[in-house]
PDB file of N, CA and C in Angstrom:
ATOM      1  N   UNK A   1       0.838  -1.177   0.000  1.00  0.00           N
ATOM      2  CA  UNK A   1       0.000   0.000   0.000  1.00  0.00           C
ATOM      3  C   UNK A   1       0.884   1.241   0.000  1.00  0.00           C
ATOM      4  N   UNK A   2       1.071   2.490  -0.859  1.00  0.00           N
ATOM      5  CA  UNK A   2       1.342   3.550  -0.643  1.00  0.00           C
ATOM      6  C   UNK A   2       1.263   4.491   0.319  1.00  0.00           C
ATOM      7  N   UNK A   3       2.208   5.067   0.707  1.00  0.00           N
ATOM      8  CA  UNK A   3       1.417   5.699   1.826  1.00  0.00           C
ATOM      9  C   UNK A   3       1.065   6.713   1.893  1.00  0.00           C
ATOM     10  N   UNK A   4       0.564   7.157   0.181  1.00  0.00           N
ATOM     11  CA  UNK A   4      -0.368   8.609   0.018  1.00  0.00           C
ATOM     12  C   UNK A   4      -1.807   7.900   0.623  1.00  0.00           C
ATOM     13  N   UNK A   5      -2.094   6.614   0.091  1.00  0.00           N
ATOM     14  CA  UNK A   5      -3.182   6.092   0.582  1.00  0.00           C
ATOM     15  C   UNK A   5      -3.572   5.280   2.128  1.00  0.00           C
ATOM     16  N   UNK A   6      -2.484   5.292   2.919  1.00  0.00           N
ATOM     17  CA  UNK A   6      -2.655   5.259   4.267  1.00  0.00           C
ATOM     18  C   UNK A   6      -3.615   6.278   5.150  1.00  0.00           C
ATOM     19  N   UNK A   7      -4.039   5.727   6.266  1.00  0.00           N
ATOM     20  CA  UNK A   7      -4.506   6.764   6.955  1.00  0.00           C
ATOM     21  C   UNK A   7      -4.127   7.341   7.563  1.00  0.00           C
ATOM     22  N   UNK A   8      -3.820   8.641   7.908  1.00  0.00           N
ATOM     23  CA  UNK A   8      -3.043   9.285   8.778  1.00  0.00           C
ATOM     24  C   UNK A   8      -3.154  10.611   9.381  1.00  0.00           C
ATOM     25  N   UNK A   9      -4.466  10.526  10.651  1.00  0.00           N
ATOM     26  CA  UNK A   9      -4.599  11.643  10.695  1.00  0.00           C
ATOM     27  C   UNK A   9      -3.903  12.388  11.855  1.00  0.00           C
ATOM     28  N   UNK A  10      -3.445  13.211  11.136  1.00  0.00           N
ATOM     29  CA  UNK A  10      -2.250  14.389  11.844  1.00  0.00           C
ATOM     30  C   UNK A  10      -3.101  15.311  12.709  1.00  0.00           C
ATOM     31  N   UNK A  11      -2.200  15.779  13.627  1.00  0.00           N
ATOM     32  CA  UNK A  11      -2.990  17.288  14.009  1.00  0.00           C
ATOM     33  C   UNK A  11      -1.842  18.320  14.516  1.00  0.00           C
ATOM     34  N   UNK A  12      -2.291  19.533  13.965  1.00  0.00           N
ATOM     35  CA  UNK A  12      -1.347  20.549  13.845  1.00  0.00           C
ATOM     36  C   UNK A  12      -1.235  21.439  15.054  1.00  0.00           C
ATOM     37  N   UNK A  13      -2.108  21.282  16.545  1.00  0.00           N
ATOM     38  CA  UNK A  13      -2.034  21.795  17.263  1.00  0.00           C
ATOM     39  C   UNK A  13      -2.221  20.548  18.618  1.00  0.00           C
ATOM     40  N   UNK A  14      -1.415  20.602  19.869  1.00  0.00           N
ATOM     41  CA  UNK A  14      -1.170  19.791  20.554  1.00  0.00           C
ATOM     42  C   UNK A  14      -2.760  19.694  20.961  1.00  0.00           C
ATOM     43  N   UNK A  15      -3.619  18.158  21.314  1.00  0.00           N
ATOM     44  CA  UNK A  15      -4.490  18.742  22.091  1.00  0.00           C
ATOM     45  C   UNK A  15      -4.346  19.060  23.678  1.00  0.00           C
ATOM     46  N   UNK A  16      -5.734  19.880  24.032  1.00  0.00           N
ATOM     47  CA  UNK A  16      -5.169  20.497  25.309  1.00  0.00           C
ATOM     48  C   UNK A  16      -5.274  19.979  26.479  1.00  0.00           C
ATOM     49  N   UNK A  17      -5.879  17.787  26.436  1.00  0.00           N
ATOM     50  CA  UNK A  17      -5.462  17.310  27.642  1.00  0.00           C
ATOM     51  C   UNK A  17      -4.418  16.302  27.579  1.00  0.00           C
ATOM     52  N   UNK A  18      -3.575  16.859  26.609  1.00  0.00           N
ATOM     53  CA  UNK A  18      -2.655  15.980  26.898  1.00  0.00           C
ATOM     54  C   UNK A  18      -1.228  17.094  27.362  1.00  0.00           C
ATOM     55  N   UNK A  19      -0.941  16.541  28.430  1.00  0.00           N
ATOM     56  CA  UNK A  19       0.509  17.295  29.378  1.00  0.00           C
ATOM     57  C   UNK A  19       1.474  16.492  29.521  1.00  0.00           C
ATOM     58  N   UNK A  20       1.564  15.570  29.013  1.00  0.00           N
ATOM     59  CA  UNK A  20       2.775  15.161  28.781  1.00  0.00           C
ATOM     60  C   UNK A  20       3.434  14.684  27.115  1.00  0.00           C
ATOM     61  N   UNK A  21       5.124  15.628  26.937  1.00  0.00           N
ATOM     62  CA  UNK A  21       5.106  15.863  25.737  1.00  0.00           C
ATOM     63  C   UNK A  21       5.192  14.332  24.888  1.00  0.00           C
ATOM     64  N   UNK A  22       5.407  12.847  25.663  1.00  0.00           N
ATOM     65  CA  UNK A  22       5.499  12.174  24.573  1.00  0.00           C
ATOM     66  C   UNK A  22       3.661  11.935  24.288  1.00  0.00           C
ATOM     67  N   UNK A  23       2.905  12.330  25.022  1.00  0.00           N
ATOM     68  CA  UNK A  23       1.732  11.926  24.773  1.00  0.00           C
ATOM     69  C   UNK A  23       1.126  12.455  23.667  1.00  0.00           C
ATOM     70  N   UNK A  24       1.556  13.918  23.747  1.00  0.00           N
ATOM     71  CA  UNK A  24       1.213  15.529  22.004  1.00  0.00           C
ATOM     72  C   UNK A  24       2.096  14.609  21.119  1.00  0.00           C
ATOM     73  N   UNK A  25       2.894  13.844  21.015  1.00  0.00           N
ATOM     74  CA  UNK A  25       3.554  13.987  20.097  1.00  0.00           C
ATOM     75  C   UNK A  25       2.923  12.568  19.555  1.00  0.00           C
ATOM     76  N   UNK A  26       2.363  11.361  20.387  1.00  0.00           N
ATOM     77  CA  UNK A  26       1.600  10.534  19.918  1.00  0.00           C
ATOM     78  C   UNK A  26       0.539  10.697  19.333  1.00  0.00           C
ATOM     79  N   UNK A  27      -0.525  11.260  19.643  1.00  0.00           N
ATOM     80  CA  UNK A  27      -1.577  12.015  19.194  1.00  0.00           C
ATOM     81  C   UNK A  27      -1.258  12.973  18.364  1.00  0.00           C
ATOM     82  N   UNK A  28      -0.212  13.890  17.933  1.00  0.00           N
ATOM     83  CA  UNK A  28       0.085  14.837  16.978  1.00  0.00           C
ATOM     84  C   UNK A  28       0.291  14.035  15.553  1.00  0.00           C
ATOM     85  N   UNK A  29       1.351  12.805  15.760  1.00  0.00           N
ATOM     86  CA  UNK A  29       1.712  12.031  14.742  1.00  0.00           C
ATOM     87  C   UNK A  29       0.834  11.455  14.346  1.00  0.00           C
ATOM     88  N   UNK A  30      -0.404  10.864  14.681  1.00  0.00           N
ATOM     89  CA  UNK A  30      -1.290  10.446  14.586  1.00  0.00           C
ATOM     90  C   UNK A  30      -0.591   8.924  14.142  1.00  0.00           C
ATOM     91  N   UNK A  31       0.040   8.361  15.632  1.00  0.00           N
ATOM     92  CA  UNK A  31       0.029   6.997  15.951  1.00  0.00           C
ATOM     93  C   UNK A  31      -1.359   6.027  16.831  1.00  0.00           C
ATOM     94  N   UNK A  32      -1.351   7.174  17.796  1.00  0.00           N
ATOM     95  CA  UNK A  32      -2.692   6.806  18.458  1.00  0.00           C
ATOM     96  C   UNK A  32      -4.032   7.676  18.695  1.00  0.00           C
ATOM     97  N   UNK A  33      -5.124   7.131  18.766  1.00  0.00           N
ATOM     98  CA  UNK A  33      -6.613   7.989  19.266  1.00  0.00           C
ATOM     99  C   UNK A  33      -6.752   7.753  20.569  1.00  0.00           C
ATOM    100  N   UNK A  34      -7.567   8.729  20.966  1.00  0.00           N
ATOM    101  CA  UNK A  34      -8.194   8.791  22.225  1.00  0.00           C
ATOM    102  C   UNK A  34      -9.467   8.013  22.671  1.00  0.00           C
ATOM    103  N   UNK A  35      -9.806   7.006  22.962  1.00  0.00           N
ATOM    104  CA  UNK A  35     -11.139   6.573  23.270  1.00  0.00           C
ATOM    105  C   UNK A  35     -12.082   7.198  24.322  1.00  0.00           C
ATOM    106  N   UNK A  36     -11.243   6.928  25.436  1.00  0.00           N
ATOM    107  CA  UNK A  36     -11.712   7.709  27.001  1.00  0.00           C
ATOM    108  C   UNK A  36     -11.065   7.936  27.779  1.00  0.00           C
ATOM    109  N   UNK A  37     -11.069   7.992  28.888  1.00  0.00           N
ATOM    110  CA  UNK A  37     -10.164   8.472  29.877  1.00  0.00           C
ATOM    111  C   UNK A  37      -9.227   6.754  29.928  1.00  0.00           C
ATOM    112  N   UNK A  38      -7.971   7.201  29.756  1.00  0.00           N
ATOM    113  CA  UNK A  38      -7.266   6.186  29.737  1.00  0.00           C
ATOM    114  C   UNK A  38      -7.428   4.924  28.885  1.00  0.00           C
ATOM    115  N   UNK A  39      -8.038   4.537  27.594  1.00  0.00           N
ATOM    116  CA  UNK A  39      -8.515   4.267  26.877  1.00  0.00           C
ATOM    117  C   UNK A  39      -7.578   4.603  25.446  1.00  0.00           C
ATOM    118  N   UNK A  40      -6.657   3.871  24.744  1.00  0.00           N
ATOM    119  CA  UNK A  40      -6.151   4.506  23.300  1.00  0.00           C
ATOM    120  C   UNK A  40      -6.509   3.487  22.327  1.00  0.00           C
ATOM    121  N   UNK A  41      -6.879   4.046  20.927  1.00  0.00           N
ATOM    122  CA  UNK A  41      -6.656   3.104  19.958  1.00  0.00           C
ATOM    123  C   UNK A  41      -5.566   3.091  19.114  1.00  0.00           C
ATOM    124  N   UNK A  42      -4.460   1.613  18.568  1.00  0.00           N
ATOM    125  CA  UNK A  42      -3.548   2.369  17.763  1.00  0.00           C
ATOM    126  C   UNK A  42      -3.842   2.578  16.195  1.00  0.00           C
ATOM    127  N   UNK A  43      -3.667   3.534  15.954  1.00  0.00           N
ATOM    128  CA  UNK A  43      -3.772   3.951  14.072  1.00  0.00           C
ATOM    129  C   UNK A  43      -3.060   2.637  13.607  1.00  0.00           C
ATOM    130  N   UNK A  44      -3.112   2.847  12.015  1.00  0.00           N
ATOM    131  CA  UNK A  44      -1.797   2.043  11.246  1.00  0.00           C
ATOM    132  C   UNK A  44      -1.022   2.393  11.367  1.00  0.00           C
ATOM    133  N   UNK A  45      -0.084   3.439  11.466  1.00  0.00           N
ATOM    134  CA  UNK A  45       1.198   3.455  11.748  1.00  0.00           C
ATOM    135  C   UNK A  45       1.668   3.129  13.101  1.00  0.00           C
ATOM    136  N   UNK A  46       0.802   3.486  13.672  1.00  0.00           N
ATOM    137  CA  UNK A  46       1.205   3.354  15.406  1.00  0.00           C
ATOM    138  C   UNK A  46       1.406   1.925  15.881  1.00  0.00           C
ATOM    139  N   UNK A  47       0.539   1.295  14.852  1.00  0.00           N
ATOM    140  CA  UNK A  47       0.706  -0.042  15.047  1.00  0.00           C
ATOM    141  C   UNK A  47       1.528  -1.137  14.337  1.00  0.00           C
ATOM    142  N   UNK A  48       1.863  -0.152  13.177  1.00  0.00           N
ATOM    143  CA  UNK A  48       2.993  -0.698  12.770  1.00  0.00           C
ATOM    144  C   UNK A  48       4.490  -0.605  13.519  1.00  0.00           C
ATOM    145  N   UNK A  49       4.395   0.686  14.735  1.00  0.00           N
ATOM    146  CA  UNK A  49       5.535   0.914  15.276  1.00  0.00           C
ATOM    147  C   UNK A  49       5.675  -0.502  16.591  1.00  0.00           C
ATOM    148  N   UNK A  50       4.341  -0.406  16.679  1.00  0.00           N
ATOM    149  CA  UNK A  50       4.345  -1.373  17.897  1.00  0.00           C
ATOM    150  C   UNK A  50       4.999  -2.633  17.698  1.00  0.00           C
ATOM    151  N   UNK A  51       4.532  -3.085  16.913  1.00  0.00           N
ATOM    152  CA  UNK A  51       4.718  -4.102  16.251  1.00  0.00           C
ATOM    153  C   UNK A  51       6.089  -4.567  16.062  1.00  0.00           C
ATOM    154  N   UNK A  52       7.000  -3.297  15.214  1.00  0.00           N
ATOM    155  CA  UNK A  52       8.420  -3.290  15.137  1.00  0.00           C
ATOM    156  C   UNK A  52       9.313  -3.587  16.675  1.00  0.00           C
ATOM    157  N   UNK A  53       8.294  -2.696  17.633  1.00  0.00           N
ATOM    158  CA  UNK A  53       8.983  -2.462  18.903  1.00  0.00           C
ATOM    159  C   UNK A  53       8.613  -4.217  19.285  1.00  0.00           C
ATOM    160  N   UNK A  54       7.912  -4.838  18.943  1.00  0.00           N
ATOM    161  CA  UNK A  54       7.930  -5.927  19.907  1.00  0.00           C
ATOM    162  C   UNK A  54       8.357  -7.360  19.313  1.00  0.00           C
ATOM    163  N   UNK A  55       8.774  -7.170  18.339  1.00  0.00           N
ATOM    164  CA  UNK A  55       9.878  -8.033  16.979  1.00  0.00           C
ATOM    165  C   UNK A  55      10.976  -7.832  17.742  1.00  0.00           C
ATOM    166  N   UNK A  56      11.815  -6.561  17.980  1.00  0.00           N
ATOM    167  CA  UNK A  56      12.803  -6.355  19.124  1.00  0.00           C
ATOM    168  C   UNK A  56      12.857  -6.846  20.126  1.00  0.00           C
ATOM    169  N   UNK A  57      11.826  -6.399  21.161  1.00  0.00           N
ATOM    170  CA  UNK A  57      12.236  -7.079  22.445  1.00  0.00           C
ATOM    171  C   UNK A  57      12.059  -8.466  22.109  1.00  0.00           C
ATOM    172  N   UNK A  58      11.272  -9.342  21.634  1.00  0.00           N
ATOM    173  CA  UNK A  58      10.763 -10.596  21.080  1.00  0.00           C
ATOM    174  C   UNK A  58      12.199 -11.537  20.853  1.00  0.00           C
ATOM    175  N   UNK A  59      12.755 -10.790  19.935  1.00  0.00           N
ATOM    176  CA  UNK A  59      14.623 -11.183  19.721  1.00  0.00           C
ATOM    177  C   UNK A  59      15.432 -10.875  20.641  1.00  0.00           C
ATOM    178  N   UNK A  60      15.111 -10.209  21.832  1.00  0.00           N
ATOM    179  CA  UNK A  60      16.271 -10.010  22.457  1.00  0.00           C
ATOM    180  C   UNK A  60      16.141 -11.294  23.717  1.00  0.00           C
ATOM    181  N   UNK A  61      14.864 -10.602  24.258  1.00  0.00           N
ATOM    182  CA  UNK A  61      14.263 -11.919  25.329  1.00  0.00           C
ATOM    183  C   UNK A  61      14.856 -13.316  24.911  1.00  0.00           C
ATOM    184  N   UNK A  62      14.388 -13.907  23.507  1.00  0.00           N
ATOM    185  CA  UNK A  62      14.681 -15.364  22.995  1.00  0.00           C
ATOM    186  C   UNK A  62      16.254 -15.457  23.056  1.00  0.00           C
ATOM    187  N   UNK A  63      17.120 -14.484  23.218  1.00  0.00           N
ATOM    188  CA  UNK A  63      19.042 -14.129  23.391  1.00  0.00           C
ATOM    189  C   UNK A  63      19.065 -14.749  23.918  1.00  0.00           C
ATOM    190  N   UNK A  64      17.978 -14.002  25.353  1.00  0.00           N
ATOM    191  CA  UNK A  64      18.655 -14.157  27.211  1.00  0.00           C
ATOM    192  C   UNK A  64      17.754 -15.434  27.526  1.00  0.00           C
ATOM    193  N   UNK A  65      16.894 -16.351  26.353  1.00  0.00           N
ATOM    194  CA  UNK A  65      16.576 -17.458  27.264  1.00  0.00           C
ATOM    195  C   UNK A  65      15.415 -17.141  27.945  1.00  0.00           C
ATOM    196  N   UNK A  66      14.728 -15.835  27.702  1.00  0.00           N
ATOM    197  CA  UNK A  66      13.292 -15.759  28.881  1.00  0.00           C
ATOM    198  C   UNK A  66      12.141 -16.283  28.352  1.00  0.00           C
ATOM    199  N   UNK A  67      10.945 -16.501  28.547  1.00  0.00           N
ATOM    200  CA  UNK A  67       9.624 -16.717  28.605  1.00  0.00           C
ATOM    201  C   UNK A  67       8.699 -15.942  28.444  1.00  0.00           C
ATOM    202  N   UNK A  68       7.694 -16.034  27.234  1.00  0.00           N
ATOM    203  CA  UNK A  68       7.020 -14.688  27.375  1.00  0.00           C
ATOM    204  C   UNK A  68       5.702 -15.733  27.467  1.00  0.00           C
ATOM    205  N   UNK A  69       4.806 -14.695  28.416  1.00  0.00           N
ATOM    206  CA  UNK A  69       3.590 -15.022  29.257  1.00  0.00           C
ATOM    207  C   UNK A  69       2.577 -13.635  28.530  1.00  0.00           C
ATOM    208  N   UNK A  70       0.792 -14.068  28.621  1.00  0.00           N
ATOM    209  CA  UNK A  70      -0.095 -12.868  27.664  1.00  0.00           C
ATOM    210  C   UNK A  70      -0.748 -12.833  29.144  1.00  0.00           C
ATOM    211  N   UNK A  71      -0.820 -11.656  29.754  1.00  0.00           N
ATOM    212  CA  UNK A  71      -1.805 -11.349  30.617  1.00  0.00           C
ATOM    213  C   UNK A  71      -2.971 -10.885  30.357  1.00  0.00           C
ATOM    214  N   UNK A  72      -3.816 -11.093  30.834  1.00  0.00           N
ATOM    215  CA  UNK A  72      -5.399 -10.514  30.540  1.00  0.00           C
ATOM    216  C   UNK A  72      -5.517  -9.270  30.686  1.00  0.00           C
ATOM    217  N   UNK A  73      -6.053  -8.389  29.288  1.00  0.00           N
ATOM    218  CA  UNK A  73      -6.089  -7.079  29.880  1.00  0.00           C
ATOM    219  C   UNK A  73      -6.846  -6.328  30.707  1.00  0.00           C
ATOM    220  N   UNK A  74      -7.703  -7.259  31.782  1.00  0.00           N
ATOM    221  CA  UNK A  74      -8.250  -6.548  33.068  1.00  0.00           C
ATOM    222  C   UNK A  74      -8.023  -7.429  33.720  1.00  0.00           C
ATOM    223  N   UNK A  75      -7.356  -6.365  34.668  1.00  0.00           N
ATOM    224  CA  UNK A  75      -6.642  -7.797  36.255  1.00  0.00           C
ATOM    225  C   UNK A  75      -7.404  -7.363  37.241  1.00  0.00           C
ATOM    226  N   UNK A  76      -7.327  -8.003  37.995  1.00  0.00           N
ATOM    227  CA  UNK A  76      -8.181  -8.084  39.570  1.00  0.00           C
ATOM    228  C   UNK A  76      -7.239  -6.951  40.589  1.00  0.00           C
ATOM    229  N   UNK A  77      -7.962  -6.387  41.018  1.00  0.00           N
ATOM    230  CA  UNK A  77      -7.522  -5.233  41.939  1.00  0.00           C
ATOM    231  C   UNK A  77      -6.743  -5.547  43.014  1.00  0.00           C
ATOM    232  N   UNK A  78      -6.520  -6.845  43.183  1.00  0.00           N
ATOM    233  CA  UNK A  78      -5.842  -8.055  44.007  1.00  0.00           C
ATOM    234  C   UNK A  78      -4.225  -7.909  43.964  1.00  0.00           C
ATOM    235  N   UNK A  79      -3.807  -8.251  42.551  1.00  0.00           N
ATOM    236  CA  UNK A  79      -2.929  -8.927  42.020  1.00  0.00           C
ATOM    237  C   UNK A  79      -1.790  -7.813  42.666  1.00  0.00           C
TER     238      UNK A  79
END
């Protein structure tokens, strides 16, 4: 796919609840959306970054011999 034809929506002004700068700059790049309070979705690119980022650790972990485990993404207030 080209990536005139990707989706990618940018924004040219930080929005104004986000205070921390890697957070403007996620939402500026338009890697991720906002769902709700604490809540993100990732775009295509964002998720293509993810993705890259976890091919990495993925190869490094399998170096050192570790174990990778999927936790549920709602844990008990317990844990």
């Amino acid at each position: 796919m080209r990536w005139s034809q990707t989706f990618i929506p940018t924004m040219k002004e930080s929005p104004a609840e986000a205070e921390i700068i890697s957070h403007k700059l996620l939402l500026r790049a338009g890697l991720v959306r906002k769902l709700t309070g604490g809540l993100y979705t990732f775009l295509p690119v964002g998720l293509r970054a993810l993705k890259k980022v976890e091919k990495i650790v993925r190869e490094e972990m399998d170096r050192a011999g570790a174990l990778e485990v999927l936790m549920p993404a709602l844990q008990p207030t317990d844990i």
